[in-house]
Protein backbone atom coordinates (compact mmCIF):
# COMPACT_ATOMS: atom_id res chain seq x y z
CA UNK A 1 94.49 107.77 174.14
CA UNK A 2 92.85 106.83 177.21
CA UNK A 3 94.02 108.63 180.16
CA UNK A 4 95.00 104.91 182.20
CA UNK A 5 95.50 101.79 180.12
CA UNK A 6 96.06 98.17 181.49
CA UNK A 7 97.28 95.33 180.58
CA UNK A 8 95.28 92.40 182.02
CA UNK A 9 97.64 89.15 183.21
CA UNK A 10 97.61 86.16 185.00
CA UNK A 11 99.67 85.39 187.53
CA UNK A 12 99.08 81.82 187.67
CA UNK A 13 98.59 78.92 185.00
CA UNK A 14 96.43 76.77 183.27
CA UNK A 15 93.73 76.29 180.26
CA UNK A 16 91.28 79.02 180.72
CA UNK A 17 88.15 77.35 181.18
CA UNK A 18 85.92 80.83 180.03
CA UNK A 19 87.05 84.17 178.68
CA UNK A 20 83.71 86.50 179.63
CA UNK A 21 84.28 89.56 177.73
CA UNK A 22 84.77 90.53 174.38
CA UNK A 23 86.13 93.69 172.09
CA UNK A 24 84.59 96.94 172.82
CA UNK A 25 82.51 95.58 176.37
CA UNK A 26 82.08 97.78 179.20
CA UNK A 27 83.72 96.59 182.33
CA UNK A 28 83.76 97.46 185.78
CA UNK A 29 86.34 97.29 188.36
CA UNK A 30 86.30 93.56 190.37
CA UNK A 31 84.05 92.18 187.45
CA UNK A 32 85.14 88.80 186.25
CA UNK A 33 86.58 88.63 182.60
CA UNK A 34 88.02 85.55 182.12
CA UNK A 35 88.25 81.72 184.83
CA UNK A 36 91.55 79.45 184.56
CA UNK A 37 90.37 75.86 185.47
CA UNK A 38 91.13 75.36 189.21
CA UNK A 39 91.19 72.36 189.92
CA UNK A 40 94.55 71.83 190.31
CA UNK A 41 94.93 74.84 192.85
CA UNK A 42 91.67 73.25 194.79
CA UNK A 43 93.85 69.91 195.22
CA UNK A 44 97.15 71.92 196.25
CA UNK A 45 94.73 73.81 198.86
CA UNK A 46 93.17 70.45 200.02
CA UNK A 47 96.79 69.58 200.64
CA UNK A 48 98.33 72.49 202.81
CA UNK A 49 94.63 72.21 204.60
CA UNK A 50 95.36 68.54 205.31
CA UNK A 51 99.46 69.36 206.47
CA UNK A 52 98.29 72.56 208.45
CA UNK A 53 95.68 69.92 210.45
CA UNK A 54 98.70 67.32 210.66
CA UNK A 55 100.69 70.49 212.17
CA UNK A 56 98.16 71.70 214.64
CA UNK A 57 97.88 67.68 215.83
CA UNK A 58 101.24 68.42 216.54
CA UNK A 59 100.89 71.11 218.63
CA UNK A 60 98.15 69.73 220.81
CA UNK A 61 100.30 66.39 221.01
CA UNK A 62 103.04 68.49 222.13
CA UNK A 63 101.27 70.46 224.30
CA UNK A 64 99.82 67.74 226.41
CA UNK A 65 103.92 66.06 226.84
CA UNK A 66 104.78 69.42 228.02
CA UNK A 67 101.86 69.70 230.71
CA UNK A 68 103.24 65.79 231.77
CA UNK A 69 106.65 66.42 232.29
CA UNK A 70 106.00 70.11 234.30
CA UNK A 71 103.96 67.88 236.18
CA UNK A 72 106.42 65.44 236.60
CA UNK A 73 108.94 67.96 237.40
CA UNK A 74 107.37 69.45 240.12
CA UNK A 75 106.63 65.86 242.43
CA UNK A 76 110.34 65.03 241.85
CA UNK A 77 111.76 68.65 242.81
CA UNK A 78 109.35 67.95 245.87
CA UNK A 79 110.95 64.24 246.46
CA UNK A 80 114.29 65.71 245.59
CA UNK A 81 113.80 68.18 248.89
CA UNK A 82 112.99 65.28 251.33
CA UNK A 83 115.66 63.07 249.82
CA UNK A 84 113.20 60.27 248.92
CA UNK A 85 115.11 60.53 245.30
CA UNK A 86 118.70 61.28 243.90
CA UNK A 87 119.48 64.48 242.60
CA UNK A 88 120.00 63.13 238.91
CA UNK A 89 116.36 61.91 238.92
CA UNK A 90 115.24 65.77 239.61
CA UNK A 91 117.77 66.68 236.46
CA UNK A 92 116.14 64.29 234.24
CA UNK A 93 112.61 65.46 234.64
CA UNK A 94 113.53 69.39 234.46
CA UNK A 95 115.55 68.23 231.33
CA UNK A 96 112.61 66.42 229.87
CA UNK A 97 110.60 69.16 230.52
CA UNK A 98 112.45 71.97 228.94
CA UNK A 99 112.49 69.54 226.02
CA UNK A 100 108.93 69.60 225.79
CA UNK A 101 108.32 72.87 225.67
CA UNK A 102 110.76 73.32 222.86
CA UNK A 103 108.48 70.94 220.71
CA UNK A 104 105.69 73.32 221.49
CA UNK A 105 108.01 76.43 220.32
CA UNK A 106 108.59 74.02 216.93
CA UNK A 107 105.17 72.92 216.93
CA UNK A 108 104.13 76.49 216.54
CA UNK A 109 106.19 77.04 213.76
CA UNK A 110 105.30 74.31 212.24
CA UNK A 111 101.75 75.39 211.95
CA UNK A 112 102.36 78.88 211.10
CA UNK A 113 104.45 77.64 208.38
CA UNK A 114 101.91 75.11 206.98
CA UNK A 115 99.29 78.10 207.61
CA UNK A 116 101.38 80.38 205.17
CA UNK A 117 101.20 77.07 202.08
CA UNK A 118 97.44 77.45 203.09
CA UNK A 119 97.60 80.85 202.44
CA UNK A 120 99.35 80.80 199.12
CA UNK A 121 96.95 77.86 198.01
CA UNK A 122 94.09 79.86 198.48
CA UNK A 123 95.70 83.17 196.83
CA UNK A 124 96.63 80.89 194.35
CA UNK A 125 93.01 79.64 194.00
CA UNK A 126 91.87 82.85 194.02
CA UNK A 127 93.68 84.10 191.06
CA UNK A 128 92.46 81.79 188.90
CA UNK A 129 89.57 84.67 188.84
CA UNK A 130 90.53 87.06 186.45
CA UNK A 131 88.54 90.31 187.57
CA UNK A 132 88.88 93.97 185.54
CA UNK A 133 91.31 96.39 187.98
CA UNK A 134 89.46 99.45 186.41
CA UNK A 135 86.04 100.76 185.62
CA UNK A 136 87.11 100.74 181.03
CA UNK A 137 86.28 99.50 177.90
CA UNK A 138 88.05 96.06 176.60
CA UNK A 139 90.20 97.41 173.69
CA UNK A 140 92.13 94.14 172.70
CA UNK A 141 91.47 90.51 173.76
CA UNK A 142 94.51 87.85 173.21
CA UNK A 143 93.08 84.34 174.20
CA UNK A 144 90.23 82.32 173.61
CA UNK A 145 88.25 79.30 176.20
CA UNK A 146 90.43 76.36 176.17
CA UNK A 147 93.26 77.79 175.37
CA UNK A 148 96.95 76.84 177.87
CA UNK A 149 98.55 80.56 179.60
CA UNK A 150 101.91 79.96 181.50
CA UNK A 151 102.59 82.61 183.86
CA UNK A 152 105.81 81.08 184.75
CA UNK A 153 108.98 82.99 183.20
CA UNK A 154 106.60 86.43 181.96
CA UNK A 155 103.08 87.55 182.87
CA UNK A 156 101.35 87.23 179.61
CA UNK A 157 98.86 90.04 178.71
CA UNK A 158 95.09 88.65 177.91
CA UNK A 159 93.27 91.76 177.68
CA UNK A 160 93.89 95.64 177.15
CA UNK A 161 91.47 98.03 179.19
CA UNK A 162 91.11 101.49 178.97
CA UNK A 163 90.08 103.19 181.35
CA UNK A 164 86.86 105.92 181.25
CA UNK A 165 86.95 106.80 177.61
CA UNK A 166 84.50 109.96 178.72
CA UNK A 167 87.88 111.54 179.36
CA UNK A 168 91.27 111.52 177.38
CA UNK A 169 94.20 112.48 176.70
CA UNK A 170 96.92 113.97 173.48
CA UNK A 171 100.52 113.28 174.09
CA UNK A 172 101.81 115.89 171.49
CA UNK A 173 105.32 116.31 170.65
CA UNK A 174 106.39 119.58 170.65
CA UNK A 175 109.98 120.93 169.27
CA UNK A 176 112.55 122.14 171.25
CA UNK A 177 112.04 125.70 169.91
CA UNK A 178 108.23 126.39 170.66
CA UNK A 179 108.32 124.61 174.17
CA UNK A 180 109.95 127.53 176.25
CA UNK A 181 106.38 128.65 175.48
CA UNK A 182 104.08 126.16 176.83
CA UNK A 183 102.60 126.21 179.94
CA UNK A 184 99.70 124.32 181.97
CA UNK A 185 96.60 125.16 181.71
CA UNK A 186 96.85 126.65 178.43
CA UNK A 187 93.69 125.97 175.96
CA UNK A 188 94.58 123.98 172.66
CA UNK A 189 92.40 123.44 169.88
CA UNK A 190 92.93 120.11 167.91
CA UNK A 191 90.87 117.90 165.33
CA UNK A 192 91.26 114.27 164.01
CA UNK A 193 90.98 113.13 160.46
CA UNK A 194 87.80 111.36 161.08
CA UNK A 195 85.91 114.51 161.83
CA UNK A 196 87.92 117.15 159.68
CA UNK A 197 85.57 119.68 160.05
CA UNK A 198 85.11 119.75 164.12
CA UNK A 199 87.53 121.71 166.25
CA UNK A 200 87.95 119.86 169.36
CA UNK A 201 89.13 121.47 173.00
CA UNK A 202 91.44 120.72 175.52
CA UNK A 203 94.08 121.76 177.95
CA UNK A 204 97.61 121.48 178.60
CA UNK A 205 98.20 118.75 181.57
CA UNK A 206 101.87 118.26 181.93
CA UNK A 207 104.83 119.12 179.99
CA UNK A 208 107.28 115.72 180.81
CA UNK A 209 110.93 116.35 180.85
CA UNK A 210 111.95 113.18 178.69
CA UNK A 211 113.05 114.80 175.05
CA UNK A 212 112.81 112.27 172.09
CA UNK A 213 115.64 112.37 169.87
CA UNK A 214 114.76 112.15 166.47
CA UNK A 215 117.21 112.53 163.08
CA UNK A 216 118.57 115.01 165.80
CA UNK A 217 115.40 116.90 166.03
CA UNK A 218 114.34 117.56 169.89
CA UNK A 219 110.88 116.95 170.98
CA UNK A 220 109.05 117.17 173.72
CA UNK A 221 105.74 115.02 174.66
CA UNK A 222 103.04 117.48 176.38
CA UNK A 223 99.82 116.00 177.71
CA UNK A 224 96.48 117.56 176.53
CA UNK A 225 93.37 116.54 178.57
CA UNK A 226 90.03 116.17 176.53
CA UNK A 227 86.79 115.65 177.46
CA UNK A 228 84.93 113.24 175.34
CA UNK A 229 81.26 113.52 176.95
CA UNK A 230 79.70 111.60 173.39
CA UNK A 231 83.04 109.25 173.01
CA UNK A 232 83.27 110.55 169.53
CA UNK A 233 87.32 110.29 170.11
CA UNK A 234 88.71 107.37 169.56
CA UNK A 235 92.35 105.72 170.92
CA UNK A 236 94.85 105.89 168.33
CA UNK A 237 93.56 108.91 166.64
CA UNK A 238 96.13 111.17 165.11
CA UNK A 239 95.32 114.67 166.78
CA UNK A 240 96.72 118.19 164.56
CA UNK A 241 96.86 120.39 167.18
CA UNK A 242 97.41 124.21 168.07
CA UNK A 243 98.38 125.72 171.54
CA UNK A 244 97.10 129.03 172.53
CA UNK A 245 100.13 130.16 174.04
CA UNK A 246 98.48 134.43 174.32
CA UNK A 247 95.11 136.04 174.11
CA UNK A 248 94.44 139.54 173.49
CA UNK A 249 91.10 141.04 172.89
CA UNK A 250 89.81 144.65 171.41
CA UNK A 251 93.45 145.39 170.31
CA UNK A 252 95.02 146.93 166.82
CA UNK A 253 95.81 144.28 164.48
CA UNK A 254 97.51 144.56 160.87
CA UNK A 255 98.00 141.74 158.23
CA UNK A 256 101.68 140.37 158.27
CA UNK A 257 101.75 141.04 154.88
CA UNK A 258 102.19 144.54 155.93
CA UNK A 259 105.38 143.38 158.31
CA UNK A 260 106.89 141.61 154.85
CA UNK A 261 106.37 144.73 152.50
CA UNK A 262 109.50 147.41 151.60
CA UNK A 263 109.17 149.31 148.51
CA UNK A 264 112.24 148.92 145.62
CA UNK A 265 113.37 152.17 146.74
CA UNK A 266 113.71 152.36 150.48
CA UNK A 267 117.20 152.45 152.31
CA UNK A 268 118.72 152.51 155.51
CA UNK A 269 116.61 151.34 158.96
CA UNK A 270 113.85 153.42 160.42
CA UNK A 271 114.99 156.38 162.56
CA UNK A 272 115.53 156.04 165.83
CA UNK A 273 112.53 156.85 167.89
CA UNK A 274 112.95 160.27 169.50
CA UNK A 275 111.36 161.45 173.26
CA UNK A 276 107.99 162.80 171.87
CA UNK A 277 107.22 158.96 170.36
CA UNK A 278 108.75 157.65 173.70
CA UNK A 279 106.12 159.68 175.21
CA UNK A 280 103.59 158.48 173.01
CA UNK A 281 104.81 154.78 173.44
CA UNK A 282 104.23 155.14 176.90
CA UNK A 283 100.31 156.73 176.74
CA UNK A 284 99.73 153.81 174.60
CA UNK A 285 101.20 151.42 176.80
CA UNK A 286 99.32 152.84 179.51
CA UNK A 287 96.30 152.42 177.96
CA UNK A 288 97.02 148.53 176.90
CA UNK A 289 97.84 147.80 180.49
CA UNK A 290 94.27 149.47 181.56
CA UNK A 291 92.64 146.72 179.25
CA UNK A 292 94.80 143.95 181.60
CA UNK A 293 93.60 145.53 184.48
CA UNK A 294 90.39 145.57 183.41
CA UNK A 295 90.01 141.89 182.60
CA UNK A 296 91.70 140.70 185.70
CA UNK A 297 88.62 141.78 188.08
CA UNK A 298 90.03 143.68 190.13
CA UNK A 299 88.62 144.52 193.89
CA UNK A 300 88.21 148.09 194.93
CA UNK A 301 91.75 148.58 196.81
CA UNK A 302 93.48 146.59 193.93
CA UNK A 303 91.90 149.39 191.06
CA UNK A 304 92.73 152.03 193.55
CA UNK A 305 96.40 151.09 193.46
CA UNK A 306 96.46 150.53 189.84
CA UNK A 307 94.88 153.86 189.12
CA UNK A 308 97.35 156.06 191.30
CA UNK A 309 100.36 153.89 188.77
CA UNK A 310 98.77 154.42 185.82
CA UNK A 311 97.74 158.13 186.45
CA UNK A 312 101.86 158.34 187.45
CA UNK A 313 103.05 156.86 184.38
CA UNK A 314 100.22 159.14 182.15
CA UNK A 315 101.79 162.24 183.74
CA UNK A 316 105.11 161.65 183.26
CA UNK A 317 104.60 160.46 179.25
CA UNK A 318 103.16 164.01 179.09
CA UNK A 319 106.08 166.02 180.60
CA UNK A 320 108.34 163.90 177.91
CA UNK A 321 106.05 165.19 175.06
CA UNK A 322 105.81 168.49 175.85
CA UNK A 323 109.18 169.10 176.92
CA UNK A 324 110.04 166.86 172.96
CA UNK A 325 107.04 169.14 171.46
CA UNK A 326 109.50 171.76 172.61
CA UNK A 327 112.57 171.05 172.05
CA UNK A 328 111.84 170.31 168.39
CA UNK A 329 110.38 173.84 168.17
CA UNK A 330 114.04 174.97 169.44
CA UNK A 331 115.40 172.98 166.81
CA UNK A 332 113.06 174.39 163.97
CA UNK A 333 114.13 178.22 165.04
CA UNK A 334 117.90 177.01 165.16
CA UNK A 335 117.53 175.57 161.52
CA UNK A 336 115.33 179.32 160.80
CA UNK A 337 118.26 181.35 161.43
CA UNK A 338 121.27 179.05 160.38
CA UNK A 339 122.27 177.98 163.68
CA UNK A 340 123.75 174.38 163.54
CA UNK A 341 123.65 174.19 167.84
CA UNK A 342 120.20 172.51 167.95
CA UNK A 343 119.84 168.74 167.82
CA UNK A 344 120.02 166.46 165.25
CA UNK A 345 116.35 165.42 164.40
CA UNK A 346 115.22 162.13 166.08
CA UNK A 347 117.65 162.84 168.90
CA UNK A 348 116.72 163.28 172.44
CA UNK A 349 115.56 159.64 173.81
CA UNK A 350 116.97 157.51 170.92
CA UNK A 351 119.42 154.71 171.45
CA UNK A 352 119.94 150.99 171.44
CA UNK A 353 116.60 149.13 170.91
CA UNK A 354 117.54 146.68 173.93
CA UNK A 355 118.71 149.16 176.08
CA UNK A 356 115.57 151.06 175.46
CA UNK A 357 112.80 147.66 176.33
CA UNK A 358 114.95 146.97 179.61
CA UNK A 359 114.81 150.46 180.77
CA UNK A 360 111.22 150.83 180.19
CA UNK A 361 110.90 147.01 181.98
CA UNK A 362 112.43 148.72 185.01
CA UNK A 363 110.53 151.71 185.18
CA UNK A 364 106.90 149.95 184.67
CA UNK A 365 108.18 147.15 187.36
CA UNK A 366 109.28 150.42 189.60
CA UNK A 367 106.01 152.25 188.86
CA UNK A 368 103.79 149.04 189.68
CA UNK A 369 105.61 147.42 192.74
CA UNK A 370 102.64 149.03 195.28
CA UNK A 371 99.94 147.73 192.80
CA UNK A 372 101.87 144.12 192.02
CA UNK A 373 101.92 143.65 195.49
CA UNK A 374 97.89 143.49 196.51
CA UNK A 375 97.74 140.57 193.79
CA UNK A 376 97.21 136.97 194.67
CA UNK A 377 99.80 134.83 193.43
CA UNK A 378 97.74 134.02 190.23
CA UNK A 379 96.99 137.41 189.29
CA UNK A 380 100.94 138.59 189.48
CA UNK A 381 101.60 135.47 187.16
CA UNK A 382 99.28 136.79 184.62
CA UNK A 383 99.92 140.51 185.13
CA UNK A 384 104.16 139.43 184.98
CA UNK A 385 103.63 137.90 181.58
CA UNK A 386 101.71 140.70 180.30
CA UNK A 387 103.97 143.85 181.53
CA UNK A 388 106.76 141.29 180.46
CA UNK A 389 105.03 141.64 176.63
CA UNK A 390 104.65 145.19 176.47
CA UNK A 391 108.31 146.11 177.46
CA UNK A 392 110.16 143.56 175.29
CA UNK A 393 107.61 143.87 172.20
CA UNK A 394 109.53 144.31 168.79
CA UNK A 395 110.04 147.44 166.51
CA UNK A 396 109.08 146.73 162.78
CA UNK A 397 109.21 149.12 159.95
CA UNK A 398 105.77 149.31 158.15
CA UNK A 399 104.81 151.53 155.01
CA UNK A 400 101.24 153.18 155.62
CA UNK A 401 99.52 155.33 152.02
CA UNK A 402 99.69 159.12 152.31
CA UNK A 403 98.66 160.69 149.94
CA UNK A 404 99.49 158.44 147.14
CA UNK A 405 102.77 157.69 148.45
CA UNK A 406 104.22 154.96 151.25
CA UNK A 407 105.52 157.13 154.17
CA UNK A 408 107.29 154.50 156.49
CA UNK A 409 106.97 153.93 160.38
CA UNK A 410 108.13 152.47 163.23
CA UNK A 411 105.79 150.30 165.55
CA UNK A 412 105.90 147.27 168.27
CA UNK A 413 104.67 144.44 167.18
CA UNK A 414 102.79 142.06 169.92
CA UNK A 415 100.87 138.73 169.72
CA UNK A 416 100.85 136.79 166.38
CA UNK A 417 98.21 134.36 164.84
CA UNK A 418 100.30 133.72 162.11
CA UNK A 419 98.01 136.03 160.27
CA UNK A 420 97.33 138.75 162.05
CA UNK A 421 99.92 141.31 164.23
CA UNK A 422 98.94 143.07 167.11
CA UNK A 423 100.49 146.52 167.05
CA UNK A 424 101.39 148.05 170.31
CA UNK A 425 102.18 151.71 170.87
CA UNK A 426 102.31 155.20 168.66
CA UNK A 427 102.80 154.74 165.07
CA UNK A 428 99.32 153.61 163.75
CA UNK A 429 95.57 153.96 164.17
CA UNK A 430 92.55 152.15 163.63
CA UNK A 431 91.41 152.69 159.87
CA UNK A 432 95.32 153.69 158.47
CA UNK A 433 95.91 152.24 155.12
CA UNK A 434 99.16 150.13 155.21
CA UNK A 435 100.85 148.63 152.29
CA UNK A 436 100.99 144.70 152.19
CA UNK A 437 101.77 144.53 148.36
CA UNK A 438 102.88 146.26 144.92
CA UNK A 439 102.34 145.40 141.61
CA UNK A 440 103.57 146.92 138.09
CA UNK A 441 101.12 149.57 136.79
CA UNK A 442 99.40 148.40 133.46
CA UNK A 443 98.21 150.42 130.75
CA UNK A 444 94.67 150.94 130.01
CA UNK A 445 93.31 150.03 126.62
């Protein structure tokens, strides 16, 4: 839809005399559309005209009594003095005067009040113009010439105008689950059954906070904002369209099939993940928050704090793995001579999955406070939600081909297309085989 749409009245009645627009016509704001015959509000203006000069007579009539009895005031308040009159004589002209001057006070009124009908005639008058409020395109029209509008009891609507159709907008209704997601200023891609084959842009606007209840299912409306440059869109177009809620670039993907897949035979959950994959967890999650970094353009003292963090959090990943790398050789010699003191294999650093995501959340926020702190306020949204990601990203269980055989492990699952997984952390490498599938061997002919 349009971004503004209005719905052209009249305030006043009559039989519209012309109706100067039609469907589809470019209008611009103050042009006339439409004339109700005005005759009628001409006469009522000729009328308060003729009153407000009755009025003002008045006044001047008024006026000149007053300046006669202040006149006539002031010889008998001298007479009065030299006793050439009685005293009641000088009441009766002070009294007559004060009455005079209270027909000017009315006499004023009297003209402001039949300057206000003069007014209203003349608004009146005036509205029997019916001009466009808004530069737009006429989408409906509702009357033809000759034809009687009352505005008495409702304004009726004439015409529908959108506004500038070179920009629009989506209201999309989005369900209660997905919009703890949305935010503004995210991109959305869209297209319209008239042009099935174009992918259309826009941008979140607003999220309103007015849920539609419907069959108890919650929705929200969010506003997308289009540009439409050629005004190939259309009002009333039904829009089918996708939010990018996350973008991540140059990362390791694998098909969800792969997510889906567990062979006939496999039991149990994947082993817990021991220090030496910690360790490795955290080089790779070192190296994940280097690509933020790096597409945040970053000034020189803002990539010298970063680099101090990361180098921090590199160093101490590599005192977990060596000190793992050793323990498990402990282990190994305990196992070599029958010892049963060593630890249990994936022990060492295991433990609740949750526990695990908030304690590496605390360390990364500890590690990066200096760094966090010479962002603007933008950049610390964006580098929040992306830390945020890396420390509460999923474990999955997938099953990569070794030699012939599925050999299952553990990885953190990221961002998600719907088709494709990013993969965060130790577990897998670019070119790795992985299992999205099986299928019943068949014998050859």
């Amino acid at each position: 839809s349009a971004t503004a749409t209005v719905d052209v009245g009249t305030q006043v009645s009559g039989i519209l005399q012309s109706v100067d627009v039609d469907y589809n016509d470019a209008v611009e704001k103050d042009q006339v559309i439409a004339r109700i015959d005005p005759s009628t509000y001409q006469a009522r203006l000729a009328q308060a005209s003729a009153s407000l000069a009755s009025a003002r007579a008045g006044l001047n009539e008024a006026q000149a009594s007053a300046r006669n009895a202040e006149a006539d005031y002031k010889r008998k308040a001298e007479l009065v003095k030299r006793q050439l009159i009685s005293r009641t004589d000088a009441d009766l002209a002070l009294a007559a005067r004060d009455q005079a001057r209270a027909r000017i006070v009315s006499a004023n009124a009297q003209v402001k009040q039949q300057q206000a009908t003069v007014d209203s005639a003349r608004l009146d008058l005036e509205k029997t113009v019916i001009r466009s409020p808004v530069d737009g395109v006429v989408l409906s029209r509702a009357v033809e010439p000759g034809q009687t509008v009352a505005a008495s009891l409702q304004t009726p609507v004439l015409f529908k105008i959108a506004g500038d159709l070179r920009q629009m907008e989506i209201v999309l209704a989005i369900d209660e689950a997905d919009i703890g997601q949305v935010r503004n200023g995210q991109s959305v891609k869209f297209s319209v059954d008239a042009f099935p084959d174009r992918n259309f842009r826009g941008r979140v606007k607003q999220i309103r906070l007015a849920a539609t209840n419907t069959s108890n299912v919650i929705t929200y409306p969010v506003v997308v904002e289009v540009g439409n440059a050629d005004q190939t869109l259309l009002p009333g177009m039904t829009a089918n369209a996708e939010i990018e809620i996350s973008n991540r670039e140059n990362v390791l993907s694998i098909a969800n099939a792969a997510l889906r897949f567990k062979p006939s035979d496999a039991t149990g959950e994947p082993a817990a993940a021991g220090a030496g994959a910690q360790a490795r967890n955290g080089l790779m999650i070192s190296e994940s928050l280097t690509k933020v970094a790096d597409g945040m353009k970053l000034d020189a003292s803002q990539r010298a704090a970063f680099d101090t963090a990361v180098s921090a959090m590199r160093e101490r990943a590599e005192k977990m793995r060596k000190a793992a790398e050793a323990r498990t050789e402990g282990q190994s010699q305990n196992r070599t001579f029958g010892g049963m003191g060593g630890q249990r294999p994936g022990g060492g650093g295991g433990g609740n999955g949750s526990d695990g995501a908030r304690r590496m959340a605390e360390r990364m926020k500890q590690s990066f406070g200096p760094f966090r702190d010479t962002l603007s306020p933008e950049q610390q949204k964006i580098w929040d939600a992306e830390l945020a990601t890396l420390a509460t990203a999923k474990r999955a269980p997938v099953y990569k081909l070794v030699d012939g055989k599925p050999e299952q492990v553990t990885v953190r699952i990221g961002a998600t297309d719907g088709t494709r997984t990013e993969i965060i952390g130790e577990g897998l490498a670019e070119g790795d085989l992985v299992i999205v599938g099986s299928a019943r061997p068949t014998d050859k002919p």
